[in-house]
Protein backbone atom coordinates (compact mmCIF):
# COMPACT_ATOMS: atom_id res chain seq x y z
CA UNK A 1 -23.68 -3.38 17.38
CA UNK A 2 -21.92 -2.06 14.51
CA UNK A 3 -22.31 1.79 14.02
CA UNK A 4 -23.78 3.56 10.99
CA UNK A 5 -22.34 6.26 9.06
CA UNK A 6 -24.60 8.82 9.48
CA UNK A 7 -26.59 10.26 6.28
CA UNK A 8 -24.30 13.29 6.03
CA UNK A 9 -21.36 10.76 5.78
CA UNK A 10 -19.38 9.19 2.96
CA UNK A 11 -17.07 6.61 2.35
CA UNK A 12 -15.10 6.87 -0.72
CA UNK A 13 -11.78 7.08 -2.60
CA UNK A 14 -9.56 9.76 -2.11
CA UNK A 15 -9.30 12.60 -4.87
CA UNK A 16 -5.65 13.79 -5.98
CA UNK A 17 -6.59 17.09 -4.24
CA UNK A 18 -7.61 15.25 -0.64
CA UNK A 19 -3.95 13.56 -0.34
CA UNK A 20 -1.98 15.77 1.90
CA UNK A 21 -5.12 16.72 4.19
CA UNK A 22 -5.27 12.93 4.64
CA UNK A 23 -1.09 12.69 4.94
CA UNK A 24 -1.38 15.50 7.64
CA UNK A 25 -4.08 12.89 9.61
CA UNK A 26 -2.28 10.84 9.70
CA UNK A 27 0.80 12.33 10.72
CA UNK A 28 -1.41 13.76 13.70
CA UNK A 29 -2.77 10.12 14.21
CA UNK A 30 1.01 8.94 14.65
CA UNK A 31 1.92 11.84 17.24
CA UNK A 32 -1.00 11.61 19.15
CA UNK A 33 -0.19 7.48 19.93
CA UNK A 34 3.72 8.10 20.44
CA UNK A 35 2.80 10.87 22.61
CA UNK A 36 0.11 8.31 24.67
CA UNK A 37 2.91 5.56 24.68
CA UNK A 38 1.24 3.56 22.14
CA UNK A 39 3.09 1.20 20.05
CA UNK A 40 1.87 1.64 16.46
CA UNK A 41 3.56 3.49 14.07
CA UNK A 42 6.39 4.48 15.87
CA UNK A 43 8.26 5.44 12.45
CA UNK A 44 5.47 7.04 10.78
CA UNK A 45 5.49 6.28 6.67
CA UNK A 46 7.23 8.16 4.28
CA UNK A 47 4.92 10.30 2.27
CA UNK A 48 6.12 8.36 -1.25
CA UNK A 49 4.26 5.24 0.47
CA UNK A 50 1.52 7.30 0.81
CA UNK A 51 1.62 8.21 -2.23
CA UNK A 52 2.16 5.22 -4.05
CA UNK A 53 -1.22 3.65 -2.35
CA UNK A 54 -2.85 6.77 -3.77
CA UNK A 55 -1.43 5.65 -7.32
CA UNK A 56 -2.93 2.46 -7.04
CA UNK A 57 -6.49 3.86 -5.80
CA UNK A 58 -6.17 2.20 -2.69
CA UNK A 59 -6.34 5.22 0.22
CA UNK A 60 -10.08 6.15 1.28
CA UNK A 61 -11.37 8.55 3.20
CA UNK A 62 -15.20 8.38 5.48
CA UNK A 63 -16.38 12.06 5.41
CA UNK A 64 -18.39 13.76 7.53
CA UNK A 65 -20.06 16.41 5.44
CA UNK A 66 -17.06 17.86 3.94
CA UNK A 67 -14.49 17.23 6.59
CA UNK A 68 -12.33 14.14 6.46
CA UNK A 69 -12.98 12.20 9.37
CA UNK A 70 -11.33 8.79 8.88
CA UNK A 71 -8.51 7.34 6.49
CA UNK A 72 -8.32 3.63 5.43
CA UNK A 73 -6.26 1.80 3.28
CA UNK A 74 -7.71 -0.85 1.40
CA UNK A 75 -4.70 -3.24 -0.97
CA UNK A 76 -5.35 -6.18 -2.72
CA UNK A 77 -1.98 -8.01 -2.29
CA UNK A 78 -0.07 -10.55 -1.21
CA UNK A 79 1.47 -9.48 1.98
CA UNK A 80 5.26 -10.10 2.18
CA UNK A 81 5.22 -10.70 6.16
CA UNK A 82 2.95 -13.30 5.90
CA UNK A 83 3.75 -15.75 2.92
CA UNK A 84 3.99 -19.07 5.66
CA UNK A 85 0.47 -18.75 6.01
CA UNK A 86 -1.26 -16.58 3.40
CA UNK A 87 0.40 -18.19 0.68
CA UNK A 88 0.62 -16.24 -2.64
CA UNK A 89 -2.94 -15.65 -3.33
CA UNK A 90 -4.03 -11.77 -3.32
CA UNK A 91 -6.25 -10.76 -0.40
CA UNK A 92 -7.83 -7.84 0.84
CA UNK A 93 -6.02 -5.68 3.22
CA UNK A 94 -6.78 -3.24 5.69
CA UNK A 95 -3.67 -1.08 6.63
CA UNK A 96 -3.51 2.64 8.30
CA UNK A 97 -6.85 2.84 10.02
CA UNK A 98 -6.54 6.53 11.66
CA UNK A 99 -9.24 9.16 13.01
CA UNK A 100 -8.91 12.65 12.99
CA UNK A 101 -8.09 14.16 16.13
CA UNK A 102 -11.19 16.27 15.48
CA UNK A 103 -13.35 13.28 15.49
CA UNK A 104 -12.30 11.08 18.27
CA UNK A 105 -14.83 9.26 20.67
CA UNK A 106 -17.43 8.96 17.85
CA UNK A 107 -17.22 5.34 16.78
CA UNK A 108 -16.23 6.64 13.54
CA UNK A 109 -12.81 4.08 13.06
CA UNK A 110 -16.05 1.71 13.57
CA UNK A 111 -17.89 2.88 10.67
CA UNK A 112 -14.45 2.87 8.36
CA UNK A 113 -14.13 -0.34 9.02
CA UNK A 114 -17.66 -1.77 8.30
CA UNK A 115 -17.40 0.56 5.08
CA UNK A 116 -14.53 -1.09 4.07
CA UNK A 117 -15.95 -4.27 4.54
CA UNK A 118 -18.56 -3.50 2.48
CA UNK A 119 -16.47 -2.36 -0.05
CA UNK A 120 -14.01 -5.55 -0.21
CA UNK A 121 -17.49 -7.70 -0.28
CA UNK A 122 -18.76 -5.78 -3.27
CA UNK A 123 -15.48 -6.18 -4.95
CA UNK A 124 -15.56 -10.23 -3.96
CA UNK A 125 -13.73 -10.87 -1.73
CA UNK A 126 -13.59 -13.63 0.89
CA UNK A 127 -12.11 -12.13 3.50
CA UNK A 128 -10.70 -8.81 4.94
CA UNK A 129 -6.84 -9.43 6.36
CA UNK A 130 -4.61 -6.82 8.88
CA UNK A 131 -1.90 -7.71 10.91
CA UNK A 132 -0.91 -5.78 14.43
CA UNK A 133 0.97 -5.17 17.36
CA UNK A 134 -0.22 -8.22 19.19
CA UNK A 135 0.97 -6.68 22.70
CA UNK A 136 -0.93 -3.22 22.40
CA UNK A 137 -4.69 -2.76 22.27
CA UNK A 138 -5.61 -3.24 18.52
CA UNK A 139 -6.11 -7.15 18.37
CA UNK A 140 -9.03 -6.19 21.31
CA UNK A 141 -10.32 -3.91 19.24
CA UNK A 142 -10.14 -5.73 16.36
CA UNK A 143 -11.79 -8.78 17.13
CA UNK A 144 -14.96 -6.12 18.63
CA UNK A 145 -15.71 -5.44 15.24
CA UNK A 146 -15.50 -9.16 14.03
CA UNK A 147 -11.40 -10.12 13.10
CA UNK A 148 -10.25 -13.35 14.44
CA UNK A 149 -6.64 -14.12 14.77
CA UNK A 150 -4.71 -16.59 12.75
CA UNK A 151 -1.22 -16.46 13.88
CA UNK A 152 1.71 -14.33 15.88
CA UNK A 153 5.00 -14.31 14.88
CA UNK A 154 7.98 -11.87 15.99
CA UNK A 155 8.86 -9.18 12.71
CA UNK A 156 11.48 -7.10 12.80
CA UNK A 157 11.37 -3.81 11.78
CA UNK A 158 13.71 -0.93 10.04
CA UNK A 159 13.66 0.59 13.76
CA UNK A 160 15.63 -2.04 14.36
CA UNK A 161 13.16 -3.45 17.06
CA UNK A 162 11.16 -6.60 17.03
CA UNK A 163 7.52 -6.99 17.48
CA UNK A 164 5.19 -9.49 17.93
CA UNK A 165 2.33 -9.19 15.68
CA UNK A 166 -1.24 -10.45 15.49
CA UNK A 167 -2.37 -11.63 12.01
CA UNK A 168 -6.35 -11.52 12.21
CA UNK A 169 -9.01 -11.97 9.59
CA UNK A 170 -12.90 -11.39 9.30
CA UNK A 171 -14.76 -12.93 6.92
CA UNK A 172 -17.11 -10.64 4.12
CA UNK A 173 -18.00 -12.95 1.90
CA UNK A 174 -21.58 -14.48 1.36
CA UNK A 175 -21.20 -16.42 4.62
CA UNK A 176 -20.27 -13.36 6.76
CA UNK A 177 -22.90 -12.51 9.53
């Protein structure tokens, strides 16, 4: 059952003026998972990257009320990990899915998500694309809310480590259910 965003909620792009609340989740978001032994953004992003996807319109925010509850960012591009089997068409992408601290245990990465599908289907597109740390919990999680994987392959990283990760995919587009 896919949750609703309740009335008081909103899913939208983030103003100039929301940017380093939503840095700050984020940042929280990261030590919370290094601190639970969770293998996903163990070198958090530099703030320019951050900031850059805020240049291009592409951070968004599900608010609850007020409050920032949720970041998301959507990027129409080609991903350079994946050219072997994306090609060099420009897709949707969902990267940096994180809940405030504040917020946890109330479905609400659930309702970012099916927001931003919404939002990539108004905009078009076929599909919604993310790739993963195949060997944590997010490709579960994941494929709960509809994403199907299309390949693993071993990337390494500027830690210096290696990591299998899970390409999925969930359709949006007129044939979605």
């Amino acid at each position: 059952m896919r949750p609703a965003p309740s009335p008081l909620s909103s899913f939208r792009g983030l103003r100039a003026d929301e940017v380093d609340r939503a840095y700050d989740l984020y940042l929280d978001v990261c030590a919370w998972l290094k601190q639970k032994g969770v293998r996903q953004w163990l070198l958090p992003k530099p703030r320019s990257k951050f900031d850059e996807r805020q240049e291009r319109g592409e951070n968004y925010g599900l608010f609850l009320g007020q409050d920032l509850a949720a970041i998301v960012t959507l990027g129409l591009e080609v991903h350079e990990k994946w050219p072997d089997r994306l090609g060099s068409e420009k897709r949707w992408w969902l990267h940096t899915l994180a809940v405030a601290p504040e917020f946890r245990g109330r479905r609400l990465g659930e309702a970012t998500v099916a927001a931003a599908v919404e939002l990539v289907r108004s905009r078009g597109a076929k599909d919604l694309i993310l790739d993963c740390d195949a060997g944590g919990v997010l490709p579960a999680y994941y494929r709960k809310l509809g994403f199907v994987t299309l390949a693993q392959k071993d990337i390494p990283f500027p830690s210096g480590k290696t990591v299998l990760i899970e390409l999925m995919s969930r359709r949006v587009g007129p044939q979605a259910a």
